[in-house]
Protein backbone atom coordinates (compact mmCIF):
# COMPACT_ATOMS: atom_id res chain seq x y z
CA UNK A 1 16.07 -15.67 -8.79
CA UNK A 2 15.95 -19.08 -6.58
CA UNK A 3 19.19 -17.63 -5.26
CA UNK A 4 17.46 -14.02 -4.26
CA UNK A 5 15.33 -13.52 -0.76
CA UNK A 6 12.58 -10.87 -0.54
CA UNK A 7 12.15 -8.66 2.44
CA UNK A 8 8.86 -6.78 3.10
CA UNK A 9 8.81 -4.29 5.07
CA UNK A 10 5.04 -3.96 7.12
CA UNK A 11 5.50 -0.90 7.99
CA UNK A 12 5.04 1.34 11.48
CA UNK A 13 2.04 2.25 13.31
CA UNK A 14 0.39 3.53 10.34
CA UNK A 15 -0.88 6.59 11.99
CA UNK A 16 -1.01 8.98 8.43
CA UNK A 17 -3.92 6.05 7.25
CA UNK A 18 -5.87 6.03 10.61
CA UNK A 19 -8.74 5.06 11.05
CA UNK A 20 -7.90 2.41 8.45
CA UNK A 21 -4.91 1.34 10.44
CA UNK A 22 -6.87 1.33 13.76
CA UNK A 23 -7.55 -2.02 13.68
CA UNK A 24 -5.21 -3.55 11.20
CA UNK A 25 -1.47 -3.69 10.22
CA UNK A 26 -0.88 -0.95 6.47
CA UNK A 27 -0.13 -4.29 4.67
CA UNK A 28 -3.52 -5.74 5.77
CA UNK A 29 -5.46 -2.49 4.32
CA UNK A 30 -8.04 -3.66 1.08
CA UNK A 31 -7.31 -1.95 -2.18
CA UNK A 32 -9.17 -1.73 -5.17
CA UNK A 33 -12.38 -4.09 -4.19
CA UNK A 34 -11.13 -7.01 -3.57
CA UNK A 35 -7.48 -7.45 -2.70
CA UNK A 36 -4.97 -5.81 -0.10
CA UNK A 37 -1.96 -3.79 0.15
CA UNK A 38 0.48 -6.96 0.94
CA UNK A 39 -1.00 -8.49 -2.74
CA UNK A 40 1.08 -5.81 -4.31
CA UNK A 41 4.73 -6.52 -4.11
CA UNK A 42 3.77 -10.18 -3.00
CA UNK A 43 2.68 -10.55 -6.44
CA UNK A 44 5.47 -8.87 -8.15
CA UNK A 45 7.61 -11.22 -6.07
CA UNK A 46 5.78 -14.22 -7.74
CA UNK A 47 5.80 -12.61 -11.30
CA UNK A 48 9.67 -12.29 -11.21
CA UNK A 49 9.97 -16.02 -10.05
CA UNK A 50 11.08 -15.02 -6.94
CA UNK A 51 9.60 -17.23 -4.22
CA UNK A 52 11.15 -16.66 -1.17
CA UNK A 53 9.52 -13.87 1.13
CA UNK A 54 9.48 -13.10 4.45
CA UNK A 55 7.48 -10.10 5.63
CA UNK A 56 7.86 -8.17 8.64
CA UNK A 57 5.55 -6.52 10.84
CA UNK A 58 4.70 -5.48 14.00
CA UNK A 59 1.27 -3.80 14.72
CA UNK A 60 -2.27 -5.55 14.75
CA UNK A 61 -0.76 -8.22 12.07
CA UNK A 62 -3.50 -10.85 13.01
CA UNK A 63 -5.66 -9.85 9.82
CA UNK A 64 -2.04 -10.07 7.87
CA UNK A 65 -1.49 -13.09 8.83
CA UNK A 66 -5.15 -14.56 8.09
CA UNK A 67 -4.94 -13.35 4.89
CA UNK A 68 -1.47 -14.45 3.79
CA UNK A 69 -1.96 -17.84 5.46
CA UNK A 70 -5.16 -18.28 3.27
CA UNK A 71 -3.84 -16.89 -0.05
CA UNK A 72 -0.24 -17.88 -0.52
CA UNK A 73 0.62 -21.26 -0.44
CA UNK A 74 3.43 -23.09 -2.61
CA UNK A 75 3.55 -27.04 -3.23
CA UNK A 76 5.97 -28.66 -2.09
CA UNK A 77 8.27 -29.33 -4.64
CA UNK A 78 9.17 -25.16 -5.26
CA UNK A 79 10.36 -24.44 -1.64
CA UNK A 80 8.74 -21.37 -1.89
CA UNK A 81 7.02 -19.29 1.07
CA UNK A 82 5.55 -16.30 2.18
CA UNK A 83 6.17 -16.00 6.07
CA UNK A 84 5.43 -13.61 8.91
CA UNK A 85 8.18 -12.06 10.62
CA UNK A 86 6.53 -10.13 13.67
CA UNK A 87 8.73 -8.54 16.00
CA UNK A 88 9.89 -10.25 18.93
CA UNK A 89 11.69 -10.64 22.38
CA UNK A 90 15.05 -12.97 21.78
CA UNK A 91 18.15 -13.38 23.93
CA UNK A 92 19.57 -10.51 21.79
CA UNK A 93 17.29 -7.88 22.04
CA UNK A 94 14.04 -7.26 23.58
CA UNK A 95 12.76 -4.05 21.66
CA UNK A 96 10.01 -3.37 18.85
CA UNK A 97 11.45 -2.91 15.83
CA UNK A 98 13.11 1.04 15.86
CA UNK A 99 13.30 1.17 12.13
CA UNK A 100 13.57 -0.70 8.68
CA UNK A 101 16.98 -1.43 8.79
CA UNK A 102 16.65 -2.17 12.84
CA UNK A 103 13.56 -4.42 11.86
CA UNK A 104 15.85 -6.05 9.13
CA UNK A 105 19.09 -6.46 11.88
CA UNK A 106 16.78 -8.47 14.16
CA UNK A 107 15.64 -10.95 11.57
CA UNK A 108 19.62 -11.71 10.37
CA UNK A 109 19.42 -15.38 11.72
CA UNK A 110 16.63 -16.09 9.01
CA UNK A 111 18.11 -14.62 6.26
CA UNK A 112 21.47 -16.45 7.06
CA UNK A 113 19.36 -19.93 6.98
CA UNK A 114 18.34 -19.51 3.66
CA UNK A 115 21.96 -18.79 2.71
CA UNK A 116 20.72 -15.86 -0.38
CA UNK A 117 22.98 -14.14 -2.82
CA UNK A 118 20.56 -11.03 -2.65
CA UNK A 119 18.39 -9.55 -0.40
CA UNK A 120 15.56 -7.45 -2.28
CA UNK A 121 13.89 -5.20 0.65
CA UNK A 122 10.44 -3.90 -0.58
CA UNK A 123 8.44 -1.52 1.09
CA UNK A 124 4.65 -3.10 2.01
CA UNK A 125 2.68 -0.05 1.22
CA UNK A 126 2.86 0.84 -2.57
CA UNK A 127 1.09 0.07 -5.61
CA UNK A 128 3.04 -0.31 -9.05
CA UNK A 129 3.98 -3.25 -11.23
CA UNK A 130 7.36 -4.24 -11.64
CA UNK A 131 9.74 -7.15 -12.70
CA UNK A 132 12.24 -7.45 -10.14
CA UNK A 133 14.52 -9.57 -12.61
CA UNK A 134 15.29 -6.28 -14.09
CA UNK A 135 16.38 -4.60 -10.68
CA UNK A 136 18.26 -8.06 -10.12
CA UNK A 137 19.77 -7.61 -13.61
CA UNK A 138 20.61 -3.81 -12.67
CA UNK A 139 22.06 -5.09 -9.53
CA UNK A 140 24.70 -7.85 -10.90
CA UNK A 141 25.50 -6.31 -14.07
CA UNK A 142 26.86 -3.20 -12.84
CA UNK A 143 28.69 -5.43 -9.83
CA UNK A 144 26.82 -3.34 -7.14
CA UNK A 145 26.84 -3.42 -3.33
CA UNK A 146 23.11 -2.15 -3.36
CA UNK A 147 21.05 -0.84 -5.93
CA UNK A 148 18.53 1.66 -5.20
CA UNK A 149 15.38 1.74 -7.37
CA UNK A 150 14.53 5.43 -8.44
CA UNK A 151 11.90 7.16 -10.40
CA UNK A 152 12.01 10.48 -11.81
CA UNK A 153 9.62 12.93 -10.29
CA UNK A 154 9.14 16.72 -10.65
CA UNK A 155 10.62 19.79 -8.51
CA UNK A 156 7.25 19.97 -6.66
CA UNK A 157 6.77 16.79 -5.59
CA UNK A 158 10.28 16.21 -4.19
CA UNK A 159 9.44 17.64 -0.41
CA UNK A 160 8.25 13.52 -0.23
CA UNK A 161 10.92 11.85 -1.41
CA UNK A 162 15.02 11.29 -0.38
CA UNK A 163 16.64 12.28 -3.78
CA UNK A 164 19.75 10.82 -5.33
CA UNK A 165 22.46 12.04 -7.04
CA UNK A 166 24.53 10.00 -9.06
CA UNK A 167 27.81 9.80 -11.86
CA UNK A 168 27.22 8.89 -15.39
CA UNK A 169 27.27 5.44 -14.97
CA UNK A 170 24.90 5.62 -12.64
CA UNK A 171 26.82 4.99 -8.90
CA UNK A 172 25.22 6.94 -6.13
CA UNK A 173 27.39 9.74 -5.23
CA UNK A 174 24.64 11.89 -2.77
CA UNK A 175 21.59 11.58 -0.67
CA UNK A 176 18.91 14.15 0.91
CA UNK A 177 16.00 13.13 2.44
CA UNK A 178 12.90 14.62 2.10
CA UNK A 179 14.56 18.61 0.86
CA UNK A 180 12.17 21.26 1.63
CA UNK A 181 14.09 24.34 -0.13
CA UNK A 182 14.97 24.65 -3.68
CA UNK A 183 19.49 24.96 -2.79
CA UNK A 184 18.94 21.47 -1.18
CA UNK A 185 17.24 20.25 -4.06
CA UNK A 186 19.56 22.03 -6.54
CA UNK A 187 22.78 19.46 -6.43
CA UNK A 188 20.28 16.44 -6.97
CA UNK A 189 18.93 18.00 -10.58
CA UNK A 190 19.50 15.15 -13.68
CA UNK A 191 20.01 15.81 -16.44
CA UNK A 192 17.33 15.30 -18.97
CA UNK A 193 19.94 13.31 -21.50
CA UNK A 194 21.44 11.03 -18.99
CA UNK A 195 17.32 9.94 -18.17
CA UNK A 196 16.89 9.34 -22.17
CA UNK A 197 19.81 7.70 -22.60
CA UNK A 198 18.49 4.81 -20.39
CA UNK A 199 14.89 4.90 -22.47
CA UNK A 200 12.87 6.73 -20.11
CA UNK A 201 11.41 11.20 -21.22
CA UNK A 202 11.80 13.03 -18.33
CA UNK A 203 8.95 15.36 -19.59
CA UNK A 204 10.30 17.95 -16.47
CA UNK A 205 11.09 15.18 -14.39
CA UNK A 206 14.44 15.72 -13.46
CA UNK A 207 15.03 14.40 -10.43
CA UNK A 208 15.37 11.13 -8.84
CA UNK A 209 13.57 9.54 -6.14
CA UNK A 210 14.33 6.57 -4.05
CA UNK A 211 11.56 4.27 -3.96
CA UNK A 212 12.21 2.25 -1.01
CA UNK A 213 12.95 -0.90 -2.95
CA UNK A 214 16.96 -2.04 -2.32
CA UNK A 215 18.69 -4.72 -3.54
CA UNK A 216 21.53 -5.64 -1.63
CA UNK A 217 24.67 -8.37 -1.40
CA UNK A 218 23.71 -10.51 1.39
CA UNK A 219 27.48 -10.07 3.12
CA UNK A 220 27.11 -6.06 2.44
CA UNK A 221 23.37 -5.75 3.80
CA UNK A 222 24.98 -7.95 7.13
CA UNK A 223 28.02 -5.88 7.08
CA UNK A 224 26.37 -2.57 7.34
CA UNK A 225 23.51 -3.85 9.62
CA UNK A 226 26.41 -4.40 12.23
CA UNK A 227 28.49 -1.69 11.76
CA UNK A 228 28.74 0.46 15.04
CA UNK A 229 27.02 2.66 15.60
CA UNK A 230 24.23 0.70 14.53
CA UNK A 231 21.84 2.06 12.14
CA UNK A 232 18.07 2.01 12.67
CA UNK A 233 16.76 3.15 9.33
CA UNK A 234 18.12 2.51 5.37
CA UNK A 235 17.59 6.09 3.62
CA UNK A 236 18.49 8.43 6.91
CA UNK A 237 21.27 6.56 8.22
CA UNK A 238 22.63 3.18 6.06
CA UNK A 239 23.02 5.06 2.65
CA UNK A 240 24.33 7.69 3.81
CA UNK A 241 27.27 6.32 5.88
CA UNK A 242 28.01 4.09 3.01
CA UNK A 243 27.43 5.00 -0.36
CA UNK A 244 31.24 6.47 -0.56
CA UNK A 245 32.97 3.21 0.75
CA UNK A 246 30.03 0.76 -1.37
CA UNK A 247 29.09 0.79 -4.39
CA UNK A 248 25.39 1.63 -4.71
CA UNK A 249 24.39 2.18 -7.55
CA UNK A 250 20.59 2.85 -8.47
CA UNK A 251 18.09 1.24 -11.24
CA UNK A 252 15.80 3.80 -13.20
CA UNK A 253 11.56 2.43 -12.99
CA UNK A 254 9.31 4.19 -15.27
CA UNK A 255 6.33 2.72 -14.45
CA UNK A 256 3.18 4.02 -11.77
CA UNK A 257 4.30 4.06 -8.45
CA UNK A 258 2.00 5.17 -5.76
CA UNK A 259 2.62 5.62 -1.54
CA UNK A 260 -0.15 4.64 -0.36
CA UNK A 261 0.80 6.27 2.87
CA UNK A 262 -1.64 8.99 3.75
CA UNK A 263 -5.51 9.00 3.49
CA UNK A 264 -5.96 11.31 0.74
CA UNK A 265 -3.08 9.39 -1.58
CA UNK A 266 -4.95 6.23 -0.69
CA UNK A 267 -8.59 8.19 -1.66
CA UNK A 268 -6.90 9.45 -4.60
CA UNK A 269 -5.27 6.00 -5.68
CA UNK A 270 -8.76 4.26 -4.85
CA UNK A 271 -10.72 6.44 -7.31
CA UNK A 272 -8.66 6.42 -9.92
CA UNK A 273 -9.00 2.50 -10.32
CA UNK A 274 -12.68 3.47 -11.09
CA UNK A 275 -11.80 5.51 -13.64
CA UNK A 276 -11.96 4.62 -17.76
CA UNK A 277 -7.90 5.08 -18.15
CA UNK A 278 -6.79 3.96 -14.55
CA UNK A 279 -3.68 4.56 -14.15
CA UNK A 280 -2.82 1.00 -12.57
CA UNK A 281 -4.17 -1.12 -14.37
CA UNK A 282 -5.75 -4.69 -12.60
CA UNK A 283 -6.59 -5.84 -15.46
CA UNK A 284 -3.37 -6.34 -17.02
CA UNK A 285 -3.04 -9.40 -18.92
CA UNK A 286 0.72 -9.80 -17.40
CA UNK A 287 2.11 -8.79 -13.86
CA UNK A 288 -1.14 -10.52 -12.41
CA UNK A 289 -2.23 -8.98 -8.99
CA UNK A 290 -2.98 -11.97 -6.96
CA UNK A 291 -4.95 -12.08 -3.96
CA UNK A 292 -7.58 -14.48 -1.38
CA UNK A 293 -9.98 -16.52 -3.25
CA UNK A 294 -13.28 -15.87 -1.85
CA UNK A 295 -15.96 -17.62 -3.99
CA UNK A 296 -18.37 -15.14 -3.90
CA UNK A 297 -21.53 -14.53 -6.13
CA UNK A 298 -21.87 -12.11 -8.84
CA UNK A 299 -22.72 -8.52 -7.93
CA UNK A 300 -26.51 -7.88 -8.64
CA UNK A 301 -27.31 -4.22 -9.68
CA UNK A 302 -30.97 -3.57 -9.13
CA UNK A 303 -32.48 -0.58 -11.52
CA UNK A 304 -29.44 1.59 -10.27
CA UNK A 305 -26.89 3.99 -12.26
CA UNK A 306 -23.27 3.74 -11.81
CA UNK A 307 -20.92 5.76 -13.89
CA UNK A 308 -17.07 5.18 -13.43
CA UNK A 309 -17.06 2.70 -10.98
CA UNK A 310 -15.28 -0.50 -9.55
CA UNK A 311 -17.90 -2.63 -7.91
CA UNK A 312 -16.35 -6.14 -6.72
CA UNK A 313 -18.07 -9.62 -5.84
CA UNK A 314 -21.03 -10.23 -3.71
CA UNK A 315 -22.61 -6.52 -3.54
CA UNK A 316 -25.95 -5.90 -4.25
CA UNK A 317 -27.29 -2.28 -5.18
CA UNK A 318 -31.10 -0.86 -4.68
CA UNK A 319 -33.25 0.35 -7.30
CA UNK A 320 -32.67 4.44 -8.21
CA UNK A 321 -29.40 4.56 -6.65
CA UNK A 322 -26.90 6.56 -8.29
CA UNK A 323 -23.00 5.57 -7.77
CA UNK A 324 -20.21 7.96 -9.37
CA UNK A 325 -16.88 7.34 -9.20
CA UNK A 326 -16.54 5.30 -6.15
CA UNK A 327 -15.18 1.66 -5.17
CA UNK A 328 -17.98 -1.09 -4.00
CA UNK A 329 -15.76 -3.83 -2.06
CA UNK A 330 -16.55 -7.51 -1.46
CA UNK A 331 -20.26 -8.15 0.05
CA UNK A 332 -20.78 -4.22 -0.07
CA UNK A 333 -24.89 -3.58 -0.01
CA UNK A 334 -26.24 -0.44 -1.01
CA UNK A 335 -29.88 0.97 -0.36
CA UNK A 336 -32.71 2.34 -2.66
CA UNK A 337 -32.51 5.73 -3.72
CA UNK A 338 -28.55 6.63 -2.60
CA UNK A 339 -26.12 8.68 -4.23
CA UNK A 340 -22.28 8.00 -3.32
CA UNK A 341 -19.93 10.26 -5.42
CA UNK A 342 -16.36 10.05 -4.55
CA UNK A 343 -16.71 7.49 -2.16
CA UNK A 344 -14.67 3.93 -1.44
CA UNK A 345 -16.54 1.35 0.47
CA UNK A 346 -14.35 -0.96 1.68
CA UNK A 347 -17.57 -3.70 1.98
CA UNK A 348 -18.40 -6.77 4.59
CA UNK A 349 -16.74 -9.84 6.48
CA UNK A 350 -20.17 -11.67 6.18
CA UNK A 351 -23.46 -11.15 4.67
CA UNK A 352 -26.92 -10.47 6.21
CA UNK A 353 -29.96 -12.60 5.66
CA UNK A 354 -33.94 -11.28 5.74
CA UNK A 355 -33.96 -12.09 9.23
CA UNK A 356 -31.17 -10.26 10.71
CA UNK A 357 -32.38 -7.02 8.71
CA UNK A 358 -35.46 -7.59 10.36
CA UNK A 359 -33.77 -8.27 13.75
CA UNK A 360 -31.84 -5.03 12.68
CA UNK A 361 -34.66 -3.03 12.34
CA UNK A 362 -36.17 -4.29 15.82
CA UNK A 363 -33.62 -3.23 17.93
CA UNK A 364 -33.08 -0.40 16.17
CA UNK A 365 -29.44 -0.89 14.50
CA UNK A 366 -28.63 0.07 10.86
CA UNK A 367 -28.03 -2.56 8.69
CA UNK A 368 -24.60 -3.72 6.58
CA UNK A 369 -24.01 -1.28 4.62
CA UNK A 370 -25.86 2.08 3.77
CA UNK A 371 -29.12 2.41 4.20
CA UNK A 372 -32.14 3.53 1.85
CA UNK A 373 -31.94 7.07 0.65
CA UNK A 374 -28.60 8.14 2.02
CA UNK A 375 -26.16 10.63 0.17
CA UNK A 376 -22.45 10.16 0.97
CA UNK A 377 -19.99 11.85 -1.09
CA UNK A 378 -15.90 12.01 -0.93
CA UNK A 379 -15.56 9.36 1.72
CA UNK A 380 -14.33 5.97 3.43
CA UNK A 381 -16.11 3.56 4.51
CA UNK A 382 -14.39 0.64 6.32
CA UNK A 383 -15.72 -2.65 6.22
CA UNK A 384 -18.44 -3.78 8.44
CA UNK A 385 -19.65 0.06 8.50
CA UNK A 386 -23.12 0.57 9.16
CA UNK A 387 -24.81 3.74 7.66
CA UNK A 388 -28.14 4.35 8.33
CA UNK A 389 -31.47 5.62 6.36
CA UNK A 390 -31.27 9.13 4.85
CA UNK A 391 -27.86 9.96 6.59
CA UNK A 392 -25.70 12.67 4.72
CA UNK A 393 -21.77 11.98 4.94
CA UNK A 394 -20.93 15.37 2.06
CA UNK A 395 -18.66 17.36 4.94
CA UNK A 396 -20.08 20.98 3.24
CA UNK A 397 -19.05 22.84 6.11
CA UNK A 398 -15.43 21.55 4.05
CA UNK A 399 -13.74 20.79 7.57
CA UNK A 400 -10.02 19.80 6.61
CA UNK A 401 -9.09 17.60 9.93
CA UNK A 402 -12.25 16.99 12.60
CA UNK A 403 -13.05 14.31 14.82
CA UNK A 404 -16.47 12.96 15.14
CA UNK A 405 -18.44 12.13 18.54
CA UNK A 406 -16.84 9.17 20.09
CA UNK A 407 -14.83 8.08 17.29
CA UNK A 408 -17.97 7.09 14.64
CA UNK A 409 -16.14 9.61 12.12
CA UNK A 410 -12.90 11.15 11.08
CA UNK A 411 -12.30 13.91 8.80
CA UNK A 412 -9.00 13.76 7.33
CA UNK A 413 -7.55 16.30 4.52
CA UNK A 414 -10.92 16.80 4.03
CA UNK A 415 -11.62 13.20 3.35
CA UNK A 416 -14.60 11.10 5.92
CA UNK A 417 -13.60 8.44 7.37
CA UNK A 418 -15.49 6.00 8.86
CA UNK A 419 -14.00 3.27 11.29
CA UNK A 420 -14.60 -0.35 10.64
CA UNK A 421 -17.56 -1.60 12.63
CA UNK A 422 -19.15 1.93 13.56
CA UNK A 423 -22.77 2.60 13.35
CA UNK A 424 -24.38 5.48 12.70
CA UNK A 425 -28.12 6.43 13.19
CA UNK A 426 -30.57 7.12 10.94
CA UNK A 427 -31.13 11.07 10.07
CA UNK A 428 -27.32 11.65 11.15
CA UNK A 429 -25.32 14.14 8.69
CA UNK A 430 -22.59 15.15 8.77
C-alpha cells in the first residue's frame, strides 16, 4: 500500500444537508457523538496501511482543516499525511472545482510528486467499514485500468445510484446513472449466481451500484483526466467514455454503506447508532473509527431515563428527563424535566460555568443547550444551539419542507433543523 495515494473527495456545496452545511464543509459534519464525516474513510485509509491522503475541498473548509490538523498526525519516520487540497487560482486555471474528476485534474501536479502506482478516489461523505487492501487486491489481480467498488442493492432503491453492468469475469461492460424507469434498469439486472459465486446472497439484490470509491492506474487516471474534451465528473462522463477502450473492472463490498447526503439519510443513519443492533457498528474491535482527542469528562446523568441512546463525553442531563432514541454529542447539556425522542444533538464548542447561566438568565438569553422542561422530538440540533425553557420542537402540524422566521429553524423531509448558534426563546413551539 506505501505505493497507493488516497484521494478524498470533500464534496460540493452541500446544499441536500443544509443547515448543517451552512457553516461548514460535508466532511466537517459530526457523526455519531463524537467524531466527523472525514473520520470515516480517513480511518479506513489508516486501517488498510495506506498513509498517504490528500483531501479536497472547497466550501467553508476552515473547521476541516482544524480538525484534521489536530487529529491526524504521522511521525516522522512513516512519511505519512493527511493534507488539504482546497481549490485554487494557478497559472493553469482559475475556476472552482466543476466536478470530481475536474477537482481531481487540477490537483495532477501533487499526485505526480508522490510518484503512486494507484490512485484510490473516495468519496468524503459515507459511512461503512472497509479494507481497501481488498479493493487494491481486486484492482491488480484482475490487471485493471480502474476498478469500481459496487454493492448490490434492490430494484427500488436504484433511482439513487449509477448501476453497472458487467461480463462474467467481472469487466464493466455498461453504465446508467441514476435510472428512473424499470427498461433502463432492466439491462443492468445480475444475476443472483454470478453475486454467490463471489460469497456475497443477493437476498433480491440484484443489481449493482457504484459506490463512488475508484481505484485507478496512476498513468490511466492522468490519461483520461486530459483527454479532450475534458471531463468534469467520473460516473457521468469518465466511465462512460472509457470503459470500452479500459479495462474497468468492478470489486463486489458487502458490508453497510450509507450516503450520508441528505438530511433525512443523515437523521436516519444518526439514530440508528443509538439503537441495540446498530447497523454500523463503532464499537468494533477492528476497523477502528478514529477521530480528535478531546479529553473531556465523563457524562453525568442526573435521575434521568434514557432508553436507546448514544450520549458522548462531557454532557450532563437534569433530573426527570426522559431521552429516547436520540444522539447527545460532546459537551451536550440537557434540562430538568425534557423529553427528546428522535432527536440528534450535535452538542457544544465550550462549556458554560454558574456564572454565565446566571449572566444568561440576566439578559435574557437561553442557555447551551435545552432548557428545563422542553419537549423536542424528530429533530437536529447543531452545536452551540440554544433552546429555551418549555419550548416544543414536535412539528405536529407534520410540515414536510418549511422555513422558520429568520432562519432559527428548518423543516426538512419533515425533519427540524436547527442552525448552529441559533437561539430560540422561551415558550417558542414549533
Amino acid at each position: 500500500m506505501r505505493s497507493v495515494l488516497a484521494i478524498i473527495m470533500g464534496g460540493g456545496r452541500g446544499s441536500r444537508l443544509f443547515p448543517l452545511t451552512a457553516q461548514r464543509s460535508k466532511p466537517a459534519v459530526p457523526v455519531a457523538g463524537k467524531y466527523r464525516l472525514i473520520d470515516i474513510p480517513i480511518s479506513n485509509c489508516i486501517n488498510s496501511d495506506l498513509h498517504k491522503i490528500y483531501v479536497l475541498t472547497q466550501f467553508l473548509s476552515v473547521s476541516l482543516h482544524r480538525h484534521i490538523a489536530n487529529t491526524y498526525k504521522f511521525d516522522m519516520f512513516s512519511e505519512g499525511f493527511v493534507e488539504i487540497l482546497a481549490a485554487q487560482q494557478t497559472n493553469e486555471t482559475t475556476d472552482w472545482y466543476q466536478g470530481t474528476a475536474d477537482a481531481v485534474r487540477q490537483n495532477i501536479s501533487y499526485i505526480m510528486r508522490e510518484s503512486p502506482r494507484d490512485v484510490l478516489i473516495l468519496s468524503g461523505d459515507q459511512l461503512y467499514r472497509m479494507d481497501y487492501r481488498d479493493l487494491i487486491k481486486t484492482h491488480r489481480e484482475s490487471k485493471a485500468d480502474v476498478t469500481i467498488a459496487a454493492i448490490p442493492v434492490r430494484e427500488d432503491q436504484t433511482p439513487g445510484f449509477g448501476l453497472l453492468s458487467m461480463t462474467d469475469e467481472g469487466r464493466v461492460t455498461g453504465f446508467v446513472e441514476k435510472p428512473k424507469t424499470s427498461d433502463e434498469r432492466a439491462p443492468y439486472f445480475t444475476k443472483s449466481e454470478w453475486i454467490s459465486r463471489r460469497g456475497i446472497e443477493p437476498q433480491g439484490r440484484n443489481f449493482l451500484a457504484n459506490m463512488g470509491i475508484y481505484a485507478f492506474k496512476t498513468d490511466v487516471l492522468l490519461e483520461v483526466l486530459t483527454a479532450k474534451p475534458l471531463a468534469t465528473d467520473f460516473g457521468k462522463e469518465v466511465f462512460p467514455r472509457n470503459y470500452q477502450s479500459k479495462r474497468v473492472y468492478s470489486h463486489l463490498f458487502d458490508g453497510y454503506w450509507e450516503d450520508l447526503g441528505t438530511i433525512k439519510s443523515y437523521h436516519e443513519s444518526s439514530l440508528a447508532q443509538a439503537g441495540p443492533n446498530p447497523p454500523f457498528d463503532f464499537f468494533a474491535q477492528t476497523g477502528l473509527i478514529y477521530t480528535r482527542m478531546r479529553n473531556l469528562p465523563a457524562s453525568r446523568i442526573n435521575g434521568a431515563t434514557l432508553e436507546h441512546s448514544l450520549v458522548a463525553d462531557g454532557c450532563v442531563v437534569g433530573p426527570r428527563t426522559r431521552i429516547e432514541r436520540s444522539v447527545l454529542g460532546v459537551r451536550s447539556r440537557i434540562g430538568s424535566d425534557c423529553i427528546l425522542r428522535d432527536t440528534v444533538v450535535i452538542g457544544s464548542d465550550t462549556f458554560e460555568t454558574d456564572e454565565d447561566r446566571t449572566e444568561n438568565d440576566r439578559r435574557s438569553r437561553p442557555s447551551l443547550n435545552i432548557g428545563d422542561g422542553s419537549i423536542i422530538a424528530r429533530a437536529i440540533l447543531d452545536k452551540d444551539c440554544r433552546i429555551g425553557k418549555r419550548v416544543r420542537l414536535t412539528n405536529e402540524a407534520r410540515l414536510q419542507e418549511a422555513n422558520g422566521p429568520n432562519g432559527i429553524y428548518y423543516i426538512r423531509d419533515g425533519i427540524i433543523c436547527v442552525p448552529r448558534g441559533t437561539a430560540i426563546p422561551d415558550g417558542t413551539t414549533v
